[in-house]
Protein backbone atom coordinates (compact mmCIF):
# COMPACT_ATOMS: atom_id res chain seq x y z
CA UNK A 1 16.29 15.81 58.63
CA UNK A 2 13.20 16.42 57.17
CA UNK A 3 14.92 18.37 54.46
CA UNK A 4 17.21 15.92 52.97
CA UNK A 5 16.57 14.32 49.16
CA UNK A 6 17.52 10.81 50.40
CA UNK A 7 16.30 8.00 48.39
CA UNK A 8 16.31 4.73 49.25
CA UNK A 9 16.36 1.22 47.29
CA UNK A 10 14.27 -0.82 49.71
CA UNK A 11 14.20 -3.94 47.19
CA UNK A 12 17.34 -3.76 45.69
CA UNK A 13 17.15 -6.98 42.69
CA UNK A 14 19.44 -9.82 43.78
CA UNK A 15 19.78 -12.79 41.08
CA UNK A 16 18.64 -15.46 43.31
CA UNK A 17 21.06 -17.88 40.90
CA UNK A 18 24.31 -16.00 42.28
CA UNK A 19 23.32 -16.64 45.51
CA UNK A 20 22.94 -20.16 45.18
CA UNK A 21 26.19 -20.70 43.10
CA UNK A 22 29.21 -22.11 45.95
CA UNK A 23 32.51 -20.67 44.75
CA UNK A 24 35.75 -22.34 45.37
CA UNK A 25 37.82 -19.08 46.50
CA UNK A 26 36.49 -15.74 47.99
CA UNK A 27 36.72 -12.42 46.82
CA UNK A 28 38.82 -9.86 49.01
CA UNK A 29 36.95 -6.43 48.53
CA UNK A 30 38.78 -2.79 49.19
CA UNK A 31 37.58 0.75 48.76
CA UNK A 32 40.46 2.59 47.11
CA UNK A 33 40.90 6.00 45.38
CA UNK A 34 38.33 7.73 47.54
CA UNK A 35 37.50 11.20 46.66
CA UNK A 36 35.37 13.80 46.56
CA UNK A 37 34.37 15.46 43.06
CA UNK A 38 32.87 18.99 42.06
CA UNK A 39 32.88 20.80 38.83
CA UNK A 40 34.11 24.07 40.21
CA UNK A 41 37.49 23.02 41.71
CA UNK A 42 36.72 24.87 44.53
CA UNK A 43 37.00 21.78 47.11
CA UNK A 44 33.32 21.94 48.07
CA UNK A 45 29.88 21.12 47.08
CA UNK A 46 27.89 24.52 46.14
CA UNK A 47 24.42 25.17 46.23
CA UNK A 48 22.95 23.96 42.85
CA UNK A 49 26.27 21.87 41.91
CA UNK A 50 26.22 18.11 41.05
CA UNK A 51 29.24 16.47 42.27
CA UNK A 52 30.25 12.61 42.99
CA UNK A 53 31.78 10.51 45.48
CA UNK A 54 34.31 8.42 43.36
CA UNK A 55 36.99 5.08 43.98
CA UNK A 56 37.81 2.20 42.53
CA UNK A 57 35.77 -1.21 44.40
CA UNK A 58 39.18 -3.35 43.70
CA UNK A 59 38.61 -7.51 44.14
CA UNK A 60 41.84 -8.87 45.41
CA UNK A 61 40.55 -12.59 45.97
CA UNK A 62 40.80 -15.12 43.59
CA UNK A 63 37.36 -15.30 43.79
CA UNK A 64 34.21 -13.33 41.82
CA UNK A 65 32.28 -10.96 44.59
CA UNK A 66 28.39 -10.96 43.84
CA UNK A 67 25.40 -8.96 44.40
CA UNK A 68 27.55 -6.04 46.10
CA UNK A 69 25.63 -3.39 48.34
CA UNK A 70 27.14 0.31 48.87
CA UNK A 71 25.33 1.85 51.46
CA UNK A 72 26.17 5.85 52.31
CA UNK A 73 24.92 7.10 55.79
CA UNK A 74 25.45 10.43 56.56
CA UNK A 75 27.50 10.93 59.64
CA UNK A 76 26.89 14.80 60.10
CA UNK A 77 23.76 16.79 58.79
CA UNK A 78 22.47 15.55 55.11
CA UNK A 79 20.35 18.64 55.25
CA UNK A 80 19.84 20.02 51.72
CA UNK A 81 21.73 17.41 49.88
CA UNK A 82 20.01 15.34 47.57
CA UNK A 83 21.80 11.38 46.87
CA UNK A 84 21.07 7.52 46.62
CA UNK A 85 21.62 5.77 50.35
CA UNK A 86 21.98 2.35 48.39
CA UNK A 87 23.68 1.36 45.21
CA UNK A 88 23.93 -2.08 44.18
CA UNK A 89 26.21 -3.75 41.59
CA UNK A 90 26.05 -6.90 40.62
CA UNK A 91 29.43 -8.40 40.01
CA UNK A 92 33.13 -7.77 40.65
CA UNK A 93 35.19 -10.49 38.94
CA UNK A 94 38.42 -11.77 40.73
CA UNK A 95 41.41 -9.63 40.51
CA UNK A 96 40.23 -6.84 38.93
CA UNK A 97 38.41 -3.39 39.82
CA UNK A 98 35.49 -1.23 39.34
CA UNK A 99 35.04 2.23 39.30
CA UNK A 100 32.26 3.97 41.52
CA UNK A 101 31.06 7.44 40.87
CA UNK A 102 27.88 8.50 43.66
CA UNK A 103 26.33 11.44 42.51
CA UNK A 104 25.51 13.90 45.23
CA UNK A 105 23.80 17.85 44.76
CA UNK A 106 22.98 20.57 46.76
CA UNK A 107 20.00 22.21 46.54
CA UNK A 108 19.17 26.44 46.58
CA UNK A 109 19.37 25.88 50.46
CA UNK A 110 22.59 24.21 51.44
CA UNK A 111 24.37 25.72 54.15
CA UNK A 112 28.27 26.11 54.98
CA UNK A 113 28.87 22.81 56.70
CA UNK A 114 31.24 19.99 57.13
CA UNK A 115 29.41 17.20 55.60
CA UNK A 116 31.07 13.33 56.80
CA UNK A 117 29.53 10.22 55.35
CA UNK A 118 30.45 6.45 55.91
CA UNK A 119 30.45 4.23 52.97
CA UNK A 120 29.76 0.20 53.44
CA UNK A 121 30.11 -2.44 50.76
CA UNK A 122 28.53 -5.58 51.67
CA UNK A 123 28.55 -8.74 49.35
CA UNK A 124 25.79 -11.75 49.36
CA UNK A 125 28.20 -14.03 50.91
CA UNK A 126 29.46 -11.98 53.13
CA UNK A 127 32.77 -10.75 51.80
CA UNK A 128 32.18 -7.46 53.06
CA UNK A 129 34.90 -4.54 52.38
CA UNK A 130 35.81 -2.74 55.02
CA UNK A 131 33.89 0.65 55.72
CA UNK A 132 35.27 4.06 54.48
CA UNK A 133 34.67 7.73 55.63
CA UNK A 134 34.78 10.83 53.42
CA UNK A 135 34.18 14.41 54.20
CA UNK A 136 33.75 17.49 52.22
CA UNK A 137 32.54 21.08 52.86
CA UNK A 138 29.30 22.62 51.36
CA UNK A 139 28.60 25.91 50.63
CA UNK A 140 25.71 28.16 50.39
CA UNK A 141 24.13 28.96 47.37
CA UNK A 142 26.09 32.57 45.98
CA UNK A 143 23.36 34.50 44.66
CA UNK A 144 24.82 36.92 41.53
CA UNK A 145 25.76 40.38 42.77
CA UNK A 146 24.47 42.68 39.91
CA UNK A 147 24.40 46.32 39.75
CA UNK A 148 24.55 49.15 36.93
CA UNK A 149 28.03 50.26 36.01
CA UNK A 150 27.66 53.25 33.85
CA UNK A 151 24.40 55.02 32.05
CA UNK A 152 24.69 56.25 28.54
CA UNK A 153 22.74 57.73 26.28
CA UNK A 154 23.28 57.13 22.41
CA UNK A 155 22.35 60.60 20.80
CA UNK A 156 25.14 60.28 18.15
CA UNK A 157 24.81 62.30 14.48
CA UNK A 158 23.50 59.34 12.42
CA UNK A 159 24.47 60.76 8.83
CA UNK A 160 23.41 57.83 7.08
CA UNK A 161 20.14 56.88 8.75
CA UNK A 162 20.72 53.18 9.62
CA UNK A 163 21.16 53.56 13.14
CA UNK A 164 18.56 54.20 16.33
CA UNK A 165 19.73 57.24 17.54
CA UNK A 166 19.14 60.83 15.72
CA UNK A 167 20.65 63.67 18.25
CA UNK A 168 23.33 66.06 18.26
CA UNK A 169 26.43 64.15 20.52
CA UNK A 170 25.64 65.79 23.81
CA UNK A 171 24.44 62.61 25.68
CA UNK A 172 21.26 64.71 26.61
CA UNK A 173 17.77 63.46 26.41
CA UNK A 174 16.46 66.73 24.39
CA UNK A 175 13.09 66.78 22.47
């Protein structure tokens, strides 16, 4: 797609002291909680909204999980959507959970699709989770519908003077 926003983190930072450090226990990684949020309620992204892909990264193990990598790769078109393909965070200590929001938008241009994307977590020592899918609709961009209800003219008696219009009532433009 040579209309998609996709960036990429081609260097994502790694402390090089994590992955030297030999644990006694692994972590146990799960994607949990996995939705899709948009400000309107209406179930789908719409063009110009921000929304998020959210859930909880939850470390079973009895061991930390370092240097985590979520990776999102569109399944279906990414055409008009704008979002980071890589996310890294840096620690998930044993037993306990993080919370992942992924900001996504549509642009002016999105289109009514189905829009599928796989999510991968990998960890530097290999304690990968394993892969979720989402999907969510778009929809195009709903341009405002405006049009001119009703045409009045203000030729009201203005006894005191402080208004703008000086006329006799009838709602014609006289001289």
């Amino acid at each position: 797609d040579n209309y998609s926003s996709i960036k990429q983190n081609k260097t994502p930072i790694i402390n090089e002291d994590i992955l030297n450090f030999k644990q006694k226990f692994p972590p146990d990684l799960f994607i949990e909680n996995l939705k899709f949020y948009e400000p309107s309620h209406n179930k789908a992204l719409d063009g110009l909204e921000k929304g998020s892909i959210q859930f909880n990264l939850v470390n079973k193990g009895r061991g930390n999980a370092y240097n985590l990598e979520i990776d999102i790769t569109p399944l279906t078109s990414s055409k008009n959507l704008s979002f980071d393909t890589k996310t890294i965070v840096e620690e998930v200590f044993k037993k306990s959970s993080k919370k992942i929001s992924l900001p996504i938008k549509g642009d002016i241009d999105i289109e009514d699709l189905h829009r599928e994307f796989r999510i991968e977590i990998t960890e530097s020592s290999g304690f990968d989770a394993d892969p979720a899918k989402i999907s969510f609709e778009t929809l195009a961009f709903a341009s405002p519908n405006l049009k001119i209800e009703q045409i009045a003219i203000d030729d009201n008696e203005d006894e005191e003077g402080e208004g703008f219009s000086y006329g006799n009532g009838n709602s014609i433009i006289e001289s």
